[in-house]
Protein backbone atom coordinates (compact mmCIF):
# COMPACT_ATOMS: atom_id res chain seq x y z
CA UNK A 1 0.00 0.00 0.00
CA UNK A 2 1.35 3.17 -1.11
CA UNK A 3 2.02 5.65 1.79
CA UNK A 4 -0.99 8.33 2.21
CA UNK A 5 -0.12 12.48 1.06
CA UNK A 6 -1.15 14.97 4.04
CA UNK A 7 -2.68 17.64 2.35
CA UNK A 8 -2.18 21.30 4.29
CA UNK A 9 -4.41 23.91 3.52
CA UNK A 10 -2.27 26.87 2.07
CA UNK A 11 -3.33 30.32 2.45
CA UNK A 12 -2.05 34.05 3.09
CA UNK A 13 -2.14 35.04 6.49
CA UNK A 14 -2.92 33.46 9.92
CA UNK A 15 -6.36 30.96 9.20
CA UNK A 16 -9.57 32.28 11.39
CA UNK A 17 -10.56 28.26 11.92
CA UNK A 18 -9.12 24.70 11.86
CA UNK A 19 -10.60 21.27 12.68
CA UNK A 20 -8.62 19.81 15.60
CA UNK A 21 -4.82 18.49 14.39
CA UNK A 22 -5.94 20.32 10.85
CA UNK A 23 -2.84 21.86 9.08
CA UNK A 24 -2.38 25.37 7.39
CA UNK A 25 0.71 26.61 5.71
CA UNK A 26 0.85 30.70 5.57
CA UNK A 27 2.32 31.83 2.29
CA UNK A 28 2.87 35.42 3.04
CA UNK A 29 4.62 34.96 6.34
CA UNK A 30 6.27 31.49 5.45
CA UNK A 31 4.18 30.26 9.19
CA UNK A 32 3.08 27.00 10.14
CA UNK A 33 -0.71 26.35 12.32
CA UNK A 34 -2.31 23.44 13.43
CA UNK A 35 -6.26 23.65 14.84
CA UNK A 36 -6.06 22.73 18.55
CA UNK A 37 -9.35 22.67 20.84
CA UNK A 38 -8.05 25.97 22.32
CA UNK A 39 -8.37 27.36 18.66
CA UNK A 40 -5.48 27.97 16.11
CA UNK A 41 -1.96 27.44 17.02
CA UNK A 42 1.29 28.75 15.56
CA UNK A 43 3.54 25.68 15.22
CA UNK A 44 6.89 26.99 13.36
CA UNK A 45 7.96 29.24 10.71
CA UNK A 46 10.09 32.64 10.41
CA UNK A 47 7.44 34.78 12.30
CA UNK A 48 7.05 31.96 15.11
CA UNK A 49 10.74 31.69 15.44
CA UNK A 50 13.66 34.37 15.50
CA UNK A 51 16.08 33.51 12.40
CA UNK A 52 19.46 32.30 13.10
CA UNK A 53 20.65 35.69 11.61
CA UNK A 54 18.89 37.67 13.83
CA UNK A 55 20.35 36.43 16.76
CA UNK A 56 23.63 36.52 15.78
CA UNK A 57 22.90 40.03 15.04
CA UNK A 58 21.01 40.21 18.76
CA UNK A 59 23.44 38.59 20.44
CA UNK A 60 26.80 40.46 19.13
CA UNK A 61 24.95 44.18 19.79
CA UNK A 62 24.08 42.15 23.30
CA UNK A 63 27.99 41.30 23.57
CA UNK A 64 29.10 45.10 22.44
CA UNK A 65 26.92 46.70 25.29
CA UNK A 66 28.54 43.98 27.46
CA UNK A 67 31.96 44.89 26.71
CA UNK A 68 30.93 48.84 26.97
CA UNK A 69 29.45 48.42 29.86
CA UNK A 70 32.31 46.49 31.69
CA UNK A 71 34.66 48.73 30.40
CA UNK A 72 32.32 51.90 32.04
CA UNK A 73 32.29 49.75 35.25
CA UNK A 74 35.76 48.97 35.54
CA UNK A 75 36.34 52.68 35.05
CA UNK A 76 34.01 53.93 37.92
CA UNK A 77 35.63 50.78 39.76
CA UNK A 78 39.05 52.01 39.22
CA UNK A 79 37.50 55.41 39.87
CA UNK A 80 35.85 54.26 43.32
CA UNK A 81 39.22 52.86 44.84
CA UNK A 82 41.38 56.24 43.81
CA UNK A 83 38.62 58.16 45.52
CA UNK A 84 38.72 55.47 48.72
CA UNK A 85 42.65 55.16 49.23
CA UNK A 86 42.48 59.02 48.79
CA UNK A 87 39.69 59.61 51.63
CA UNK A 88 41.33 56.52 53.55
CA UNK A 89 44.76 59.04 53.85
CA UNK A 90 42.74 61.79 54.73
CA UNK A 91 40.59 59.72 57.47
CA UNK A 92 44.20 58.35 58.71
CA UNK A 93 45.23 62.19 58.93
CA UNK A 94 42.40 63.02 60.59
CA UNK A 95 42.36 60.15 62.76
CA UNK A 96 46.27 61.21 63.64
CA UNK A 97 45.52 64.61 64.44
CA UNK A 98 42.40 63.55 66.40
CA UNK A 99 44.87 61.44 68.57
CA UNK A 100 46.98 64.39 69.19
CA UNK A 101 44.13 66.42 70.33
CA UNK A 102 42.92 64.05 72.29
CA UNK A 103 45.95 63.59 73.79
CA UNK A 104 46.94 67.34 74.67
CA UNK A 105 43.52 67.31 76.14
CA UNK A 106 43.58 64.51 78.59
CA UNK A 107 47.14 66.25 79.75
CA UNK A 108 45.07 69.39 80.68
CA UNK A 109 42.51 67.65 82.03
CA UNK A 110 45.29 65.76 83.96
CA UNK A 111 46.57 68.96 85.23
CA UNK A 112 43.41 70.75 85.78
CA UNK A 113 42.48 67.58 88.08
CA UNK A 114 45.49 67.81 90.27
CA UNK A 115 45.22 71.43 90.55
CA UNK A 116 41.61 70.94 92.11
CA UNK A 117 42.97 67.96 94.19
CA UNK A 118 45.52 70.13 95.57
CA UNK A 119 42.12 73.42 96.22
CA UNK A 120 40.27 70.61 97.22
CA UNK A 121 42.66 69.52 100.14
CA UNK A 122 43.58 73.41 100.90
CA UNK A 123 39.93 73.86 101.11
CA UNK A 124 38.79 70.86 103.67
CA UNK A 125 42.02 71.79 105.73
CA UNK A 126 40.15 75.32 106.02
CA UNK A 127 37.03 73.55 106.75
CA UNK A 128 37.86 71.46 109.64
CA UNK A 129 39.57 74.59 111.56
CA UNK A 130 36.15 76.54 110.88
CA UNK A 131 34.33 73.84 112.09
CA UNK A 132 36.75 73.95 115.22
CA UNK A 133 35.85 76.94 115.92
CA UNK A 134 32.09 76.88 115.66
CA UNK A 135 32.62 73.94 118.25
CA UNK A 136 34.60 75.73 120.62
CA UNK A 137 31.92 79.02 119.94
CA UNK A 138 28.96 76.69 120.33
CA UNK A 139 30.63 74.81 123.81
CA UNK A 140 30.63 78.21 125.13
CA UNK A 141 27.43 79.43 124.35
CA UNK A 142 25.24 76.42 125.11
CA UNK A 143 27.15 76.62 128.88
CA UNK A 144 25.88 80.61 128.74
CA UNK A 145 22.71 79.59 128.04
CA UNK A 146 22.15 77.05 130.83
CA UNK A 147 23.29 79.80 133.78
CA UNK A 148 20.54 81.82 132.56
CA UNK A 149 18.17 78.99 132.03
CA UNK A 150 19.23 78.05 135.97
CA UNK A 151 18.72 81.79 136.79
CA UNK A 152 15.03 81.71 135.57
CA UNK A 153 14.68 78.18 137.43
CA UNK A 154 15.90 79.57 140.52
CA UNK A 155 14.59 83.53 140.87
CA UNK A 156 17.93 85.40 141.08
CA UNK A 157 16.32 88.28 140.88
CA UNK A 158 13.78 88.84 143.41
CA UNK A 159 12.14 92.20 142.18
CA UNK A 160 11.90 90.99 138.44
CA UNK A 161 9.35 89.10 137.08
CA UNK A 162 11.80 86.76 135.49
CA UNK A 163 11.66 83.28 136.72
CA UNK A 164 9.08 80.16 136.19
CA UNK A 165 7.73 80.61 139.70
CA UNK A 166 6.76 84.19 139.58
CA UNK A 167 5.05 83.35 136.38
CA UNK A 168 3.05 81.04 137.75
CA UNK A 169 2.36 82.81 141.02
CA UNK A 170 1.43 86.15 138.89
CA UNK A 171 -0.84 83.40 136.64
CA UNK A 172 -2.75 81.97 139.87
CA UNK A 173 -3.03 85.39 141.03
CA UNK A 174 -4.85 86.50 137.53
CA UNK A 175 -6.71 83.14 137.38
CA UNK A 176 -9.11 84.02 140.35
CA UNK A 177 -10.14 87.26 138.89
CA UNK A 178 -10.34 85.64 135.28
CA UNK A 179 -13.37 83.43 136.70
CA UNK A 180 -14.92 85.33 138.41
CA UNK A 181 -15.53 87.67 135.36
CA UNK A 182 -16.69 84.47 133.78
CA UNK A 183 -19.18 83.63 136.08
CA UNK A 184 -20.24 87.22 135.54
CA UNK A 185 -20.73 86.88 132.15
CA UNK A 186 -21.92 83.38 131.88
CA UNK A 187 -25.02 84.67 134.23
CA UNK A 188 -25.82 87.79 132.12
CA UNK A 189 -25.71 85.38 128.88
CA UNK A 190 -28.18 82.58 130.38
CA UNK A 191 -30.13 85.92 131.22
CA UNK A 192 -30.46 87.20 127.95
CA UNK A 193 -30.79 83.91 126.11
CA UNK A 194 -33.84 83.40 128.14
CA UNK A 195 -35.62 86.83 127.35
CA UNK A 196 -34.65 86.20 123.57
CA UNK A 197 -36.35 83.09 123.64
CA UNK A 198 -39.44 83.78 125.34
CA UNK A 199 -39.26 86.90 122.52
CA UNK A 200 -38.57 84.00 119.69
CA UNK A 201 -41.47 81.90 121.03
CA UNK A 202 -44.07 85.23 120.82
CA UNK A 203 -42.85 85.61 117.59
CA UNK A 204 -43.55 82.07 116.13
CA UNK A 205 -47.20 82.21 117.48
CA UNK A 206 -47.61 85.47 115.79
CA UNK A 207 -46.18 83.68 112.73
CA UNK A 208 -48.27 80.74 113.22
CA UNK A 209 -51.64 82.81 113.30
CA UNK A 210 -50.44 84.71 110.22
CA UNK A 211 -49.94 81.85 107.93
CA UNK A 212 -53.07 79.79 109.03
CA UNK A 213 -54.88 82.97 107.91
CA UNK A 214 -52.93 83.02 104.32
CA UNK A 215 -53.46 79.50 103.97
CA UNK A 216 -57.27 79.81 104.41
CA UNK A 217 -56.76 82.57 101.60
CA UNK A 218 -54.99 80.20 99.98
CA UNK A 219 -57.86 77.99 100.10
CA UNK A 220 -60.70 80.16 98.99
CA UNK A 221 -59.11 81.59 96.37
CA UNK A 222 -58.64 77.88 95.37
CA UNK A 223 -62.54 77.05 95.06
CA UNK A 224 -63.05 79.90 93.49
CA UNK A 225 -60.47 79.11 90.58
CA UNK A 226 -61.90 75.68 90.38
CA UNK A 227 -65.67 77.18 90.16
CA UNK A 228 -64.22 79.52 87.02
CA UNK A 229 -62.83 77.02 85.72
CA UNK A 230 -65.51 74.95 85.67
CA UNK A 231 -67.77 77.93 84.17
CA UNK A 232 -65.09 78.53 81.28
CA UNK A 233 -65.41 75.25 80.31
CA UNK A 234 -69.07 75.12 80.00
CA UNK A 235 -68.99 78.32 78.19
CA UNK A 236 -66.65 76.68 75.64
CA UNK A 237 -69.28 73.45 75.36
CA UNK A 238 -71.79 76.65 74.42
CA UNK A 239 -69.84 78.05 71.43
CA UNK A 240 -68.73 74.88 70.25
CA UNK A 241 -72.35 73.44 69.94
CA UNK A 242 -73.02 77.19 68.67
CA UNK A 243 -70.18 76.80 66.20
CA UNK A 244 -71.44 73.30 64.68
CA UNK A 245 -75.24 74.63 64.08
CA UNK A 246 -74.06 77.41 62.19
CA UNK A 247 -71.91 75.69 59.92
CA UNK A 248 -74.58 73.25 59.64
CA UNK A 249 -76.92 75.82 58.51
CA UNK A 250 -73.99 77.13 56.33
CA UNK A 251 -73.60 73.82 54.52
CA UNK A 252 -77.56 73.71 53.97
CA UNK A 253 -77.23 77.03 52.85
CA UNK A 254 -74.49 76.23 50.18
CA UNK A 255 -76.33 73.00 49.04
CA UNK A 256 -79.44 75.10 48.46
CA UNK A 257 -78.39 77.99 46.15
CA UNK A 258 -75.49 75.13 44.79
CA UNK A 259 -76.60 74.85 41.25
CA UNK A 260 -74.48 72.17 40.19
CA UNK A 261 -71.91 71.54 37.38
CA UNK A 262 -72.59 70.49 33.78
């Protein structure tokens, strides 16, 4: 049996349809499609796939921006370590003088210290005399102040008033009088407390009387609010009935001389 031709449709452009594993060869763009359940698929041919001297021409501009572009980073490299060693030397400088500085510095500070050690030690030495002093001052006033302290105890001075014991005998002395004048006035207060209240007590029955009678005021005037009340309201019952006859007759009225519509 002779082996069967495959026939592929031919045509020019990209085929809108094929039956599924249907071929189609595209004239115009030299393109290969097979019909797929997904629709028609591209299969091979120069505008499926790049040609060989396309790439070669992709890949050598591809190789040329390479090279250009290592040779531009191997400048700014070479660039980048002239401009580090340089500001490496200058930190080193800096770093050297720094040192020095720092150096000269902690000598003062060295120097400055001792010098206050020295104040310091001039000073307390000061100190602790002044503070011997104030003892020896302080001994001798504290014993000063006890003699006197014993010389108000003990009434040196007869004539004076300056010891514990005429204090207290003057006090005793005073005290008697002092009660006695407030006896005196407790009396006179208990006194007048009494006549105020029996005054207080007239005063609330007085009161008393007074306000029954306003409250019985009170109370008439009450009734006789609730009796006009009562009368306003029935006079409003009157013109309301009032009020519905007439505008019954008014709505008789109307129908009568209504002549209708047409």
């Amino acid at each position: 049996m002779a082996n069967p031709i495959i026939k592929i449709k031919r045509g020019s452009g990209q085929p809108a349809s094929l039956q599924l594993s249907e071929l189609a060869y595209d004239t115009l763009n030299k393109s290969l499609f097979i019909g797929t359940a997904e629709g028609v698929l591209a299969i091979g041919g120069e505008n499926v796939f790049a040609k060989k001297t396309y790439a070669d021409s992709a890949v050598s501009a591809e190789a040329s921006l390479r090279s250009a572009a290592d040779s531009t980073l191997t400048s700014a490299v070479s660039a980048e370590v002239s401009r580090a060693t340089a500001a490496e030397g200058a930190v080193s400088a800096n770093l050297a003088t720094e040192i020095t500085d720092r150096t000269t510095a902690v000598s003062s500070v060295t120097s400055s210290l001792n010098s206050e050690i020295t104040r310091a030690q001039a000073a307390e030495g000061t100190l602790t005399s002044a503070v011997s002093a104030e003892v020896s001052r302080a001994t001798a006033a504290e014993v000063a102040l006890g003699t006197r302290i014993d010389n108000v105890l003990s009434n040196v001075d007869g004539p004076a008033l300056d010891s514990l014991t005429e204090v207290v005998g003057a006090f005793q002395a005073a005290d008697g009088t002092l009660n006695g004048a407030i006896t005196s006035l407790a009396a006179s207060a208990a006194s007048n407390l009494t006549s105020e209240a029996s005054a207080r007590t007239s005063a609330d029955s007085a009161l008393g009387v007074r306000i029954d009678n306003v409250v019985t005021a009170a109370t008439a005037l009450t009734s006789r609010v609730t009796a006009a009340e009562a009368d306003i309201l029935s006079e409003a019952s009157t013109r309301a009935s009032a009020v519905s006859a007439v505008s019954a007759r008014v709505s008789a009225l109307e129908s009568t001389i209504d002549g209708g519509t047409y």
